[in-house]
Structure formats: structure tokens, C-alpha cells
N, C-alpha and C. Protein backbone atom coordinates (compact mmCIF):
# COMPACT_ATOMS: atom_id res chain seq x y z
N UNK A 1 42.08 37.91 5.59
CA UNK A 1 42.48 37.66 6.97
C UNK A 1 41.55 36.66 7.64
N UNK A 2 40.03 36.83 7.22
CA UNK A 2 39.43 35.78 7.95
C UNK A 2 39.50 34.55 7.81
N UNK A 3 40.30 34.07 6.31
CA UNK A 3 40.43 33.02 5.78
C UNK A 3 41.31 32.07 6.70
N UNK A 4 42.24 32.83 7.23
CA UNK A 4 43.67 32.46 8.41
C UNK A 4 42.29 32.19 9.71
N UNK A 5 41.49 32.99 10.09
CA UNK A 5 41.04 32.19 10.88
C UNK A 5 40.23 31.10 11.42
N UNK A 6 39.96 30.89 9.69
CA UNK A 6 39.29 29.47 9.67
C UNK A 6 39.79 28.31 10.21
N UNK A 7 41.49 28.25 10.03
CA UNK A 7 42.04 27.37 10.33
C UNK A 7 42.84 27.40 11.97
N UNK A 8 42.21 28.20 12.59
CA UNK A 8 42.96 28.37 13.85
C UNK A 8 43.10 26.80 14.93
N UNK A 9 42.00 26.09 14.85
CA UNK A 9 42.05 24.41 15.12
C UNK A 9 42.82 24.25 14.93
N UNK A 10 42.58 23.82 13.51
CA UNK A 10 43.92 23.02 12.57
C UNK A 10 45.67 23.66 13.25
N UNK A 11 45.45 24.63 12.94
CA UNK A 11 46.97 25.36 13.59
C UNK A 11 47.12 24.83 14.85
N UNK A 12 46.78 25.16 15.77
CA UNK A 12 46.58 25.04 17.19
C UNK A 12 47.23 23.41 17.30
N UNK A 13 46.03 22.41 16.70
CA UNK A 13 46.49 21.16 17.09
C UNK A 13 47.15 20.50 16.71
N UNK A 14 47.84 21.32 15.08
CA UNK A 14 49.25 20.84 14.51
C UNK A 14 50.26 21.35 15.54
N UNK A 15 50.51 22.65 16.06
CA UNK A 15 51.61 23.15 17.36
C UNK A 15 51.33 22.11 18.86
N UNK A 16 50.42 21.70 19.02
CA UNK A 16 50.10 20.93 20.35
C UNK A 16 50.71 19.56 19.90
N UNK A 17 50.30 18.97 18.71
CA UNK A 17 50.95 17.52 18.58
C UNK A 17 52.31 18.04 18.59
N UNK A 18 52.85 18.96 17.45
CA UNK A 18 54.81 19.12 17.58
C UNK A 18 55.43 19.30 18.91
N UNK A 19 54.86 20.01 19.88
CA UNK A 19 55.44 21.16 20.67
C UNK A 19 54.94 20.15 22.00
N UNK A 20 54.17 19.39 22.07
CA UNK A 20 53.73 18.39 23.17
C UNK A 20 53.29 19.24 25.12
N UNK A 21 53.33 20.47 24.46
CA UNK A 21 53.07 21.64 25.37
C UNK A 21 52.08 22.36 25.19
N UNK A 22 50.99 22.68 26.24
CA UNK A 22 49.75 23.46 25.42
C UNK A 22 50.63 24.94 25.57
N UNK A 23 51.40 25.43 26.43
CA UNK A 23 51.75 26.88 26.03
C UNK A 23 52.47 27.46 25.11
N UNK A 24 53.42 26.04 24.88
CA UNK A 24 54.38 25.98 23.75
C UNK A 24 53.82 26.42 22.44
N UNK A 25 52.41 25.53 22.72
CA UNK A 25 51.68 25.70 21.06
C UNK A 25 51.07 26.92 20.92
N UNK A 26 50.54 27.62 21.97
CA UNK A 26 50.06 28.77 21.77
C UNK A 26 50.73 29.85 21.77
N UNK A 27 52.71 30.41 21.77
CA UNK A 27 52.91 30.42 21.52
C UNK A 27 53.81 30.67 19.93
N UNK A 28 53.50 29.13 19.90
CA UNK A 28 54.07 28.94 18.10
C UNK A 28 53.10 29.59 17.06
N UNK A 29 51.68 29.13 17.54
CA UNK A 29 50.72 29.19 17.00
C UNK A 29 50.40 31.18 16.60
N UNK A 30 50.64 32.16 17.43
CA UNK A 30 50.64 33.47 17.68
C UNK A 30 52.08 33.70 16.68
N UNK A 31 52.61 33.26 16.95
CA UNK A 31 54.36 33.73 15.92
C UNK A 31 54.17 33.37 15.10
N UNK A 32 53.37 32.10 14.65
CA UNK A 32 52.66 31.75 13.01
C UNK A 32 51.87 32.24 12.33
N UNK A 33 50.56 32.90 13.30
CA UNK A 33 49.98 33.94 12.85
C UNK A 33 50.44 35.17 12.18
N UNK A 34 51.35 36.15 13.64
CA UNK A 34 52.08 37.24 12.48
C UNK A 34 52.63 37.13 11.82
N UNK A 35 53.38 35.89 11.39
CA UNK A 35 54.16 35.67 10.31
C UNK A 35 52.94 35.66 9.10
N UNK A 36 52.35 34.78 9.51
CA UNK A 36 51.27 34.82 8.24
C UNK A 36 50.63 36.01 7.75
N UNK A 37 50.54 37.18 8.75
CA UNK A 37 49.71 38.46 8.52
C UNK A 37 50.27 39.12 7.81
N UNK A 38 51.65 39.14 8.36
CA UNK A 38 53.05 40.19 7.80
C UNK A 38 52.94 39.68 6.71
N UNK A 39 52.75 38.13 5.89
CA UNK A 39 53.48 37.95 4.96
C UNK A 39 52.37 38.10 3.74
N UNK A 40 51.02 38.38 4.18
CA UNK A 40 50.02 37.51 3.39
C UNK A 40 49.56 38.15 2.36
N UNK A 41 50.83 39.36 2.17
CA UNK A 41 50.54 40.12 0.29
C UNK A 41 51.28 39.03 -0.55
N UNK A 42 52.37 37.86 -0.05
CA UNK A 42 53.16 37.16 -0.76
C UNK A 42 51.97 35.78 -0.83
N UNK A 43 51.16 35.59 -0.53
CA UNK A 43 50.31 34.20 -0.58
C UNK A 43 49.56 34.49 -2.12
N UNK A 44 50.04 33.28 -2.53
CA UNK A 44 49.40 32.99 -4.00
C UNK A 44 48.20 32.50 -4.53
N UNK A 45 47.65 32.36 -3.64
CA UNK A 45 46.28 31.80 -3.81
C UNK A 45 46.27 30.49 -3.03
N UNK A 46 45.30 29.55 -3.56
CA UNK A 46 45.35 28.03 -3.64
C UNK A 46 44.88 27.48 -2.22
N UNK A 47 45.71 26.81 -1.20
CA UNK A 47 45.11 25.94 -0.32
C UNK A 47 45.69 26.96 1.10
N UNK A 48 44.13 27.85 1.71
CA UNK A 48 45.46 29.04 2.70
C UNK A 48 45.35 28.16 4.01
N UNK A 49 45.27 26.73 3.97
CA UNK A 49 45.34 25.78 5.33
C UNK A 49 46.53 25.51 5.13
N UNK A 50 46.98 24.50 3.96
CA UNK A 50 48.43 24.46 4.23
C UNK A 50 49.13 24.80 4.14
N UNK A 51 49.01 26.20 4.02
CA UNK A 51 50.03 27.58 3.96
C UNK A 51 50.21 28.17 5.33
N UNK A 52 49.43 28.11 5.96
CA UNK A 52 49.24 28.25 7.09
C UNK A 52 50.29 27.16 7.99
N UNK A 53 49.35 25.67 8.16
CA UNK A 53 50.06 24.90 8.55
C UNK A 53 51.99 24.71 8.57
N UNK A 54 51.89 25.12 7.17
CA UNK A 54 53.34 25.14 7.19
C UNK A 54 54.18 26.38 7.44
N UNK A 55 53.41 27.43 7.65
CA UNK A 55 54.22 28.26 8.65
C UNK A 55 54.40 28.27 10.23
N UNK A 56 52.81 27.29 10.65
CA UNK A 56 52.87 26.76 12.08
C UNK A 56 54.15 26.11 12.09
N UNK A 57 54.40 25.35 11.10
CA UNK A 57 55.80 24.02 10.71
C UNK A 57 56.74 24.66 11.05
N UNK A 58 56.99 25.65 10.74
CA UNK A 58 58.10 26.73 10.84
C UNK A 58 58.40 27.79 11.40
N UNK A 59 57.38 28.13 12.05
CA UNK A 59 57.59 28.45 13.34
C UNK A 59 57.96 27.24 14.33
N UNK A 60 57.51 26.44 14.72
CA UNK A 60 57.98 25.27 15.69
C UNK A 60 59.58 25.18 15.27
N UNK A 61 60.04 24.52 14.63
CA UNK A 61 61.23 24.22 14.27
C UNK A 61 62.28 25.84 14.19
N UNK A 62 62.02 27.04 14.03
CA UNK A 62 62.81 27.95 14.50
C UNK A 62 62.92 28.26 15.86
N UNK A 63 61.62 27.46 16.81
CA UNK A 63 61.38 28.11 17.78
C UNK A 63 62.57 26.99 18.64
N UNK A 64 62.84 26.18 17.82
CA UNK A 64 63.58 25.00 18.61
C UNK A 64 64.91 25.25 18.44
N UNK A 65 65.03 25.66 16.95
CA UNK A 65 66.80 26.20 16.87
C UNK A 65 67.22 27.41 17.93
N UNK A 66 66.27 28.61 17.92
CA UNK A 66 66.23 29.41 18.42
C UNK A 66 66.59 28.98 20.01
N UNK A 67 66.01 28.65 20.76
CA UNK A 67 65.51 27.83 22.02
C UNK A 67 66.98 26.58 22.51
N UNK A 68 67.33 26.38 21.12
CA UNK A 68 68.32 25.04 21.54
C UNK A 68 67.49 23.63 22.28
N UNK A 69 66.41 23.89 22.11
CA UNK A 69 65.87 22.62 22.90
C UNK A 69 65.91 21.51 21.81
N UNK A 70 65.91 20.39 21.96
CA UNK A 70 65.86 18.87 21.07
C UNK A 70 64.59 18.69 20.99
N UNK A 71 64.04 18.60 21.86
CA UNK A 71 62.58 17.93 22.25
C UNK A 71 61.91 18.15 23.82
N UNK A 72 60.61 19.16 23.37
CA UNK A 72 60.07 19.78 24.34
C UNK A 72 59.94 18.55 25.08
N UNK A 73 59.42 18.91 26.39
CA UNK A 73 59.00 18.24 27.50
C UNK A 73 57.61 17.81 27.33
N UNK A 74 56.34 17.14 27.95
CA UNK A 74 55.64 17.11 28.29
C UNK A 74 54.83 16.78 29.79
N UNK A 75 54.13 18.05 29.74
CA UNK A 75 53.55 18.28 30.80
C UNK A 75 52.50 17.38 31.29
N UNK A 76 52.05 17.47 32.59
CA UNK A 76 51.25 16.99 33.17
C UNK A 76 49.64 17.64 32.45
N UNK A 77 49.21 17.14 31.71
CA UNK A 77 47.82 17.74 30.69
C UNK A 77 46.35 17.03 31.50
N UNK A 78 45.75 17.79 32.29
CA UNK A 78 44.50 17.40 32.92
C UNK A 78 43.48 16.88 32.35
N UNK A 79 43.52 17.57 30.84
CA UNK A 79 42.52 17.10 29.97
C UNK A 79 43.18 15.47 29.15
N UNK A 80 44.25 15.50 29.06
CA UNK A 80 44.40 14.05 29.08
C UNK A 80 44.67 13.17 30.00
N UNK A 81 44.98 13.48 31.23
CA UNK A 81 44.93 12.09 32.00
C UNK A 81 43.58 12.15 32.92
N UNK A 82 42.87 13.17 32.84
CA UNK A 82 41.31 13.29 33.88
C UNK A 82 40.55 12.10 33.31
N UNK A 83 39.45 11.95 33.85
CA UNK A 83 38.43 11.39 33.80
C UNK A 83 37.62 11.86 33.23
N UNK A 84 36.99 11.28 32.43
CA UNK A 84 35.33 11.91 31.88
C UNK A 84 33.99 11.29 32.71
N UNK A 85 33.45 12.28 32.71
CA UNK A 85 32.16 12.15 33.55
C UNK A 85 31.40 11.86 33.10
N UNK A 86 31.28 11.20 32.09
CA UNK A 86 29.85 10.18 31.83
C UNK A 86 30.75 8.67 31.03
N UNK A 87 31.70 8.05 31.84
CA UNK A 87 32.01 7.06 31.74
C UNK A 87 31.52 5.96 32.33
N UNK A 88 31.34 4.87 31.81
CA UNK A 88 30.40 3.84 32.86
C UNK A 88 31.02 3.50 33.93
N UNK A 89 32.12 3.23 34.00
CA UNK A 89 32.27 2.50 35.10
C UNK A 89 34.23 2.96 34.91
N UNK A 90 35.17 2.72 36.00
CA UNK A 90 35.81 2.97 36.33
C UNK A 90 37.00 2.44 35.50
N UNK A 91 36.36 0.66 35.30
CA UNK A 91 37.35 0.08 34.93
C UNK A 91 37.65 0.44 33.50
N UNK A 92 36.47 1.09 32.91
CA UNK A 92 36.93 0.84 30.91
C UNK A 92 37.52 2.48 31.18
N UNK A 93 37.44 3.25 32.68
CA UNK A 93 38.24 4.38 32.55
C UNK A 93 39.54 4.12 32.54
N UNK A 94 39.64 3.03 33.23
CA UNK A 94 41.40 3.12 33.55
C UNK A 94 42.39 2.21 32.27
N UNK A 95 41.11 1.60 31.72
CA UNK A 95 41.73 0.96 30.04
C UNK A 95 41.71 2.18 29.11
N UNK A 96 40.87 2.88 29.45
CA UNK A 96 40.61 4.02 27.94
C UNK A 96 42.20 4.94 28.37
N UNK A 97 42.32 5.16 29.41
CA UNK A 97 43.55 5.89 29.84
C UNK A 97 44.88 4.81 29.84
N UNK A 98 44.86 4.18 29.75
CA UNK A 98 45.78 3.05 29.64
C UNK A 98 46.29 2.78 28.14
N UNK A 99 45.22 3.02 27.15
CA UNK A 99 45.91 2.93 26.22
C UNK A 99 45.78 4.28 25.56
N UNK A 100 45.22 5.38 25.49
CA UNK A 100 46.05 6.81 25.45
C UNK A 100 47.10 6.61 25.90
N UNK A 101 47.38 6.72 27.16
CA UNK A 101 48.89 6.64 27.58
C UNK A 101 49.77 5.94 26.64
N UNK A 102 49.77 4.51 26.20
CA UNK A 102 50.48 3.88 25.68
C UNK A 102 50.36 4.67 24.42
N UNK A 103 49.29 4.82 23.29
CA UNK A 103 49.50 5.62 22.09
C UNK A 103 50.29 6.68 22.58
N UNK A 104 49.95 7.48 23.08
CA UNK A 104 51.07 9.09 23.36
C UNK A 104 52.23 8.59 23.45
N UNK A 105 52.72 7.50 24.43
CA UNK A 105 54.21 6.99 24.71
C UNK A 105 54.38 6.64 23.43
N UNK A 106 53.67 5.81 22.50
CA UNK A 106 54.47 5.70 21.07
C UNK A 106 54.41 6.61 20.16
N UNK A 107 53.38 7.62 20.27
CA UNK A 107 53.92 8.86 18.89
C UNK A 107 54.79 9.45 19.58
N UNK A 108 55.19 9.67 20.95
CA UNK A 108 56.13 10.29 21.15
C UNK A 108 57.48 9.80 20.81
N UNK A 109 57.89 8.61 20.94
CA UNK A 109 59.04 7.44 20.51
C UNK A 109 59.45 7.78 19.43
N UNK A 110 58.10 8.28 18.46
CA UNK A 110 58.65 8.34 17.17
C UNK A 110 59.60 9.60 16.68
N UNK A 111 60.31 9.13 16.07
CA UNK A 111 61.30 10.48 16.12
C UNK A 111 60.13 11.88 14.93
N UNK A 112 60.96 12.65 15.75
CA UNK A 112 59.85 13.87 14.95
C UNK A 112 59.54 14.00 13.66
N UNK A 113 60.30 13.89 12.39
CA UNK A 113 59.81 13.53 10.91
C UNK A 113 58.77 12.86 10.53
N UNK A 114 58.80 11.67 11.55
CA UNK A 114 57.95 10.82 11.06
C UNK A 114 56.90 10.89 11.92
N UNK A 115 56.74 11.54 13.39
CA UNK A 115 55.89 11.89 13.82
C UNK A 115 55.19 12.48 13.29
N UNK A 116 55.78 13.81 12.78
CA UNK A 116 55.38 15.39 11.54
C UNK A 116 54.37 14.72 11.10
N UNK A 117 54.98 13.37 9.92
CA UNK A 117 53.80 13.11 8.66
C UNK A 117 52.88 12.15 8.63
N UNK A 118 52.92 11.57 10.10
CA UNK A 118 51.76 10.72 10.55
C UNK A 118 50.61 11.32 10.91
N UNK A 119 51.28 12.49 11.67
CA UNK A 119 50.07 13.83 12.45
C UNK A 119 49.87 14.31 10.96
N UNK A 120 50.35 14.97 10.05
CA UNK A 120 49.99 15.59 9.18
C UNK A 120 49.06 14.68 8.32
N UNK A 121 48.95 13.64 8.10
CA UNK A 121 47.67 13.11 7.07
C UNK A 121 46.94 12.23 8.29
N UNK A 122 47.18 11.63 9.35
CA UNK A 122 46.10 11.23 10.04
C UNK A 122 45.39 12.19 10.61
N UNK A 123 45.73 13.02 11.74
CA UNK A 123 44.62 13.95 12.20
C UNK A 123 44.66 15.27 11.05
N UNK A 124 45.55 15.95 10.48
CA UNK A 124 45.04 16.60 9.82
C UNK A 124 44.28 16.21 8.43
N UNK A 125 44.30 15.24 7.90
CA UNK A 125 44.37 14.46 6.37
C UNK A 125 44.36 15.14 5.54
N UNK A 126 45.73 15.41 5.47
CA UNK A 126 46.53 16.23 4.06
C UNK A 126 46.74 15.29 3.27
N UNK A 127 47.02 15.93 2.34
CA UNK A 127 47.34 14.72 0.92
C UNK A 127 48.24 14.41 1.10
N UNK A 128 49.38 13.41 0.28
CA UNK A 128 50.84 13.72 0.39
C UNK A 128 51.70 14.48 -0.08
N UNK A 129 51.11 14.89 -1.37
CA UNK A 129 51.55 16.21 -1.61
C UNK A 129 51.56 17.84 -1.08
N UNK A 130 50.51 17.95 -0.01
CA UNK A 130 50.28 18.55 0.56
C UNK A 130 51.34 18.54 1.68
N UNK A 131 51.32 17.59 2.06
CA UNK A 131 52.91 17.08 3.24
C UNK A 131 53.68 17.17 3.08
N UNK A 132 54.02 17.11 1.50
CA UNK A 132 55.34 16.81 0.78
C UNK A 132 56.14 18.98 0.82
N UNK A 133 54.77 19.39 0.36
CA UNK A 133 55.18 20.48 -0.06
C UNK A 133 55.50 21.39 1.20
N UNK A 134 54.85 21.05 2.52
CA UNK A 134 54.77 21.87 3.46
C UNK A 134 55.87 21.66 4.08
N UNK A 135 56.15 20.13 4.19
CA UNK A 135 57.90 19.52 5.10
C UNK A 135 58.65 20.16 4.18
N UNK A 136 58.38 19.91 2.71
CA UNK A 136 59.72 20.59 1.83
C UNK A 136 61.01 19.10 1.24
N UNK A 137 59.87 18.23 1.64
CA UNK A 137 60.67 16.97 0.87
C UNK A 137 59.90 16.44 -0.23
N UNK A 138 60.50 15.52 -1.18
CA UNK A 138 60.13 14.76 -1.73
C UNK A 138 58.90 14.07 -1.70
N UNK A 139 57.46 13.48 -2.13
CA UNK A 139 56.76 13.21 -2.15
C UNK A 139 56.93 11.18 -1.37
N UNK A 140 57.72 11.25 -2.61
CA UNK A 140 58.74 9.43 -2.11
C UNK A 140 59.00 9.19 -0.74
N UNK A 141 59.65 10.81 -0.37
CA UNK A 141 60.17 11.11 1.34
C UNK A 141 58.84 10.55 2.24
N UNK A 142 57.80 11.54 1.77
CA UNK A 142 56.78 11.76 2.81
C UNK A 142 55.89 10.06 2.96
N UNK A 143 56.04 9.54 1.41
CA UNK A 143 55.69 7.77 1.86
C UNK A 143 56.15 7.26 2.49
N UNK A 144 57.91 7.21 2.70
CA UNK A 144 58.60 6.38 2.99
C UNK A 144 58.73 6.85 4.73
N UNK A 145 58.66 7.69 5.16
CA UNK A 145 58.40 8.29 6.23
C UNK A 145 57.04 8.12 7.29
N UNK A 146 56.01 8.21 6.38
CA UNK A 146 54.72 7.39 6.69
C UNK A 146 54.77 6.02 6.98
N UNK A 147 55.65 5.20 5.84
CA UNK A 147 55.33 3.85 5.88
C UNK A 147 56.31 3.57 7.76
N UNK A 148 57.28 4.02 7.47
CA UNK A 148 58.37 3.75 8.34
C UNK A 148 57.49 4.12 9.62
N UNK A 149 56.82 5.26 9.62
CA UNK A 149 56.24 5.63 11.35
C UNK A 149 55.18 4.65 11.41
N UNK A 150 54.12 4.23 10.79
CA UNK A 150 53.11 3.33 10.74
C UNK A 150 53.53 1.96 11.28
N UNK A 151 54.73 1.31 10.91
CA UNK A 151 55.26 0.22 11.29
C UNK A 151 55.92 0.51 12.42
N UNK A 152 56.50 1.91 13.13
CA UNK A 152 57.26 1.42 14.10
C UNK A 152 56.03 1.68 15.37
N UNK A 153 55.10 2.37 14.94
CA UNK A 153 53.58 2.73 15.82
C UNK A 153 53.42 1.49 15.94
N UNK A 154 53.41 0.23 14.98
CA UNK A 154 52.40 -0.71 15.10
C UNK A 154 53.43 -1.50 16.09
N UNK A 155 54.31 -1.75 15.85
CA UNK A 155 55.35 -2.65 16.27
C UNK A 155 55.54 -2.34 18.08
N UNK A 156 55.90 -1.06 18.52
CA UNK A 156 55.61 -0.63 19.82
C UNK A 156 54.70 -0.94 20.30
N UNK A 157 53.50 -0.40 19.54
CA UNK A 157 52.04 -1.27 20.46
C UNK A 157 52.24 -2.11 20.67
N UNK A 158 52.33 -2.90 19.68
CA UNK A 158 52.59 -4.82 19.83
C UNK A 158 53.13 -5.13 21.07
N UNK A 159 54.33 -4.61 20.82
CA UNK A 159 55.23 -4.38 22.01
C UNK A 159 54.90 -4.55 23.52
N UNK A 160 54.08 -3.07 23.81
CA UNK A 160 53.46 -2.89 24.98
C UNK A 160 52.33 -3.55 25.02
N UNK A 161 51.60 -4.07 24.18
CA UNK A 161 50.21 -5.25 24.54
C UNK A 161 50.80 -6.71 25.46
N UNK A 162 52.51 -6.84 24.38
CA UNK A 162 52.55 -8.17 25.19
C UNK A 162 53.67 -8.07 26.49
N UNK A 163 53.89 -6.80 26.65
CA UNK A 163 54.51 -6.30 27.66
C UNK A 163 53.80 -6.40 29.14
N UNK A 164 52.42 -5.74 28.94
CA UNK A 164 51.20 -5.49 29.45
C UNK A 164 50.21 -7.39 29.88
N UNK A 165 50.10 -7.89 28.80
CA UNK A 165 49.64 -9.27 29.14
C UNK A 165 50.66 -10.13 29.78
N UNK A 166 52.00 -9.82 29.93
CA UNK A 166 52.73 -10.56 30.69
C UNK A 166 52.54 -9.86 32.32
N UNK A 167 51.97 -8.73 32.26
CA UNK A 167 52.32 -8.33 33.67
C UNK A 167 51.19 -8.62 34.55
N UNK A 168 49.28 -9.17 33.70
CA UNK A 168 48.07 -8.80 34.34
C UNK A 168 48.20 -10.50 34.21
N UNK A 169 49.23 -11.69 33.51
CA UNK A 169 48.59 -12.96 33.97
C UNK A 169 48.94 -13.64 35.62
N UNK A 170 47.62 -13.87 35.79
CA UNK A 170 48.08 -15.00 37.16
C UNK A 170 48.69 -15.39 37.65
N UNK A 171 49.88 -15.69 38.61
CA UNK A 171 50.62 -16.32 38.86
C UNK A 171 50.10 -17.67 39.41
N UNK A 172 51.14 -18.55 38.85
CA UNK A 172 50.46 -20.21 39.23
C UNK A 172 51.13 -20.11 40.48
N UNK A 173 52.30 -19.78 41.20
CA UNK A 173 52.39 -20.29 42.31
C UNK A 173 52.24 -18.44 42.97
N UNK A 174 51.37 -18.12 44.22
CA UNK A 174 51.64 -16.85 44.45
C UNK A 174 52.80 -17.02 45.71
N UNK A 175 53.83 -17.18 44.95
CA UNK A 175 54.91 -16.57 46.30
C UNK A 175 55.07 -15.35 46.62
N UNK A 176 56.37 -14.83 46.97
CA UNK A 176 56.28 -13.40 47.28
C UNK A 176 56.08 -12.44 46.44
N UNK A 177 56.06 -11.52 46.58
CA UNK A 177 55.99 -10.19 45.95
C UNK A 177 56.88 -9.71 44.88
N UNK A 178 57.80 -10.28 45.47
CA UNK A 178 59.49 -10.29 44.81
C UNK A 178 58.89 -10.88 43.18
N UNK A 179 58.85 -12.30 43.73
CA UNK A 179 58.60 -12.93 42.53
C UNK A 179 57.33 -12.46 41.50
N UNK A 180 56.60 -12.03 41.71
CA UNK A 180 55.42 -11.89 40.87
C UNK A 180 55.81 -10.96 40.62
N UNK A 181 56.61 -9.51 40.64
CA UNK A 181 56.95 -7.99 40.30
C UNK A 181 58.06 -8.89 39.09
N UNK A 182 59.40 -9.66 39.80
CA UNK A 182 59.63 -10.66 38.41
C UNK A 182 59.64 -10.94 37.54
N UNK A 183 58.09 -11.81 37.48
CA UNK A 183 57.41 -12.00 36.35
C UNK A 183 57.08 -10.94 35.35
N UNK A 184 56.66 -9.81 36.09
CA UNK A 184 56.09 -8.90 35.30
C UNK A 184 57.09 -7.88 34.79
N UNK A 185 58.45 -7.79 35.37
CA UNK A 185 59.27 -6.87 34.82
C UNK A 185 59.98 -7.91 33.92
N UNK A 186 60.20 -9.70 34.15
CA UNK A 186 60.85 -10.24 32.88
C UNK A 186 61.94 -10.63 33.08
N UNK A 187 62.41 -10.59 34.71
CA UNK A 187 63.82 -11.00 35.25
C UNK A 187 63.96 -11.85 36.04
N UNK A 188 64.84 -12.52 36.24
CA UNK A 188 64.58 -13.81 37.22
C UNK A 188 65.39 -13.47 38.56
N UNK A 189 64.58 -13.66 39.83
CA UNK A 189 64.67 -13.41 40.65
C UNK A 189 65.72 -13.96 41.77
């Protein structure tokens, strides 16, 4: 039993990335547990993180059939949009939050599969077999799924960098207000 609570992190912040809700995850995370307790004369040995993990997996996804929801909401999270108090200065606060924001807006974009196995070997760094076995696909799946979220992560950023540098350049002539909002939304006035 104590072995399950080694991984209570790991659990926790695999249900917080899926579930994009801290209550949601805690929660999933408690219904993954008894599942795991109830079940854990059937555990075979071997790796009890991603045995674990992938009952967190499965709990989330029943909790959604169950629920009928598509895709939780996300809340207003204090600990991600606050401030930290030993930041220098204001401005690299409102860039450091500027591009959190933008990363969160793109793992969220990503549709959930490929969200799953980006979170699953970047912040957790599972193998791919480890991914493979816990989603319950193909190994090929879990590359091609990776490769596919990696490029559409990169491509969005891209996206919003030159989204973002069109909106902070100068205007050569400052007319009205009208016009410079314009510029920066990309429409002609």
C-alpha cells in the first residue's frame, strides 16, 4: 500500500493536466486510489507508477462518460495566474505569465490523445511503451501521436509569437485608436 503512495504527485498531476480542474483531479485522483486498493491483490508486480497512472487514466475518462462532459472547464487557478514574490521586476512578470498563458492555451488546443501522450512522457517521462501500455494503443500510435502533438504545440506557438509581434509593433502613423486595434487584430479598418 505504501508503494501507491509514493506516487501520489505523479497521480495528482497526471488528473490536474487531464481534468484542467484542481477539484476535478482530486476527485479522480481518490476514485483511482480505491480502485487501486480494491484491486491491488490483481497487481503483478513490475512498474506500480504506471499502474497506478493508468488507473488515474481511467478513472478520468469514466468520470467523463459517466458525467457526459466533453471537456472539463478551466478555472480561474491563483497559483497560475498570481504573481511570485521574488520576481524582479514586473515586466519579466507579465512575460513569464504571458507565455504560460499562451503554452496552457496550446496544450489545451490540443485535442486530448495527444495531449494524454505529450503530458505522459514530458512531465511524467514515461517510456513509450510505458504510454503505449497504459493508453492501451499501439506503441507506433503513441509516436505518431507524440510526433503529431509536438508539431501542432510548435506550430500554435509560432502562431501566437507572430500574432503577438504584430500587435506590440509601432505604429508609423499614430492615428486613431480604431486604427492601431486594426493593426493588431489584422483587419482593415
Amino acid at each position: 500500500m505504501t508503494r501507491l503512495l509514493l506516487h501520489l504527485d505523479a497521480a495528482h498531476s497526471l488528473a490536474r493536466c487531464l481534468t484542467r480542474n484542481e477539484l476535478d483531479a482530486e476527485d479522480v485522483v481518490q476514485e483511482a486510489y480505491l480502485r487501486a486498493f480494491s484491486y491491488l491483490a490483481t497487481f503483478r508486480g513490475g512498474d506500480g507508477r504506471a499502474w497506478l497512472l493508468a488507473i488515474v487514466r481511467n478513472s478520468y475518462y469514466s468520470r467523463l462518460r459517466r458525467n457526459r462532459v466533453h471537456e472539463p472547464m478551466d478555472p480561474f487557478d491563483e497559483k497560475f495566474h498570481g504573481v511570485s514574490p521574488d520576481a524582479p521586476n514586473p515586466e519579466t512578470l507579465v512575460v513569464d505569465q504571458q507565455q504560460k498563458s499562451i503554452l496552457r492555451g496550446a496544450l489545451d488546443d490540443l485535442p486530448a490523445p495527444h495531449r494524454e501522450v505529450l503530458l505522459l512522457r514530458e512531465m511524467e517521462d514515461l517510456s513509450y511503451q510505458e504510454i503505449a501500455n497504459k493508453v492501451g494503443v499501439p506503441i507506433g500510435t503513441v509516436m505518431s501521436r507524440l510526433s503529431r502533438a509536438r508539431k501542432r504545440l510548435h506550430r500554435d506557438l509560432l502562431r501566437q509569437e507572430a500574432s503577438a509581434s504584430r500587435c506590440t509593433r509601432e505604429p508609423i502613423d499614430c492615428g486613431s485608436d480604431k486604427q492601431v486595434l486594426a493593426g493588431c487584430v489584422g483587419v482593415g479598418v
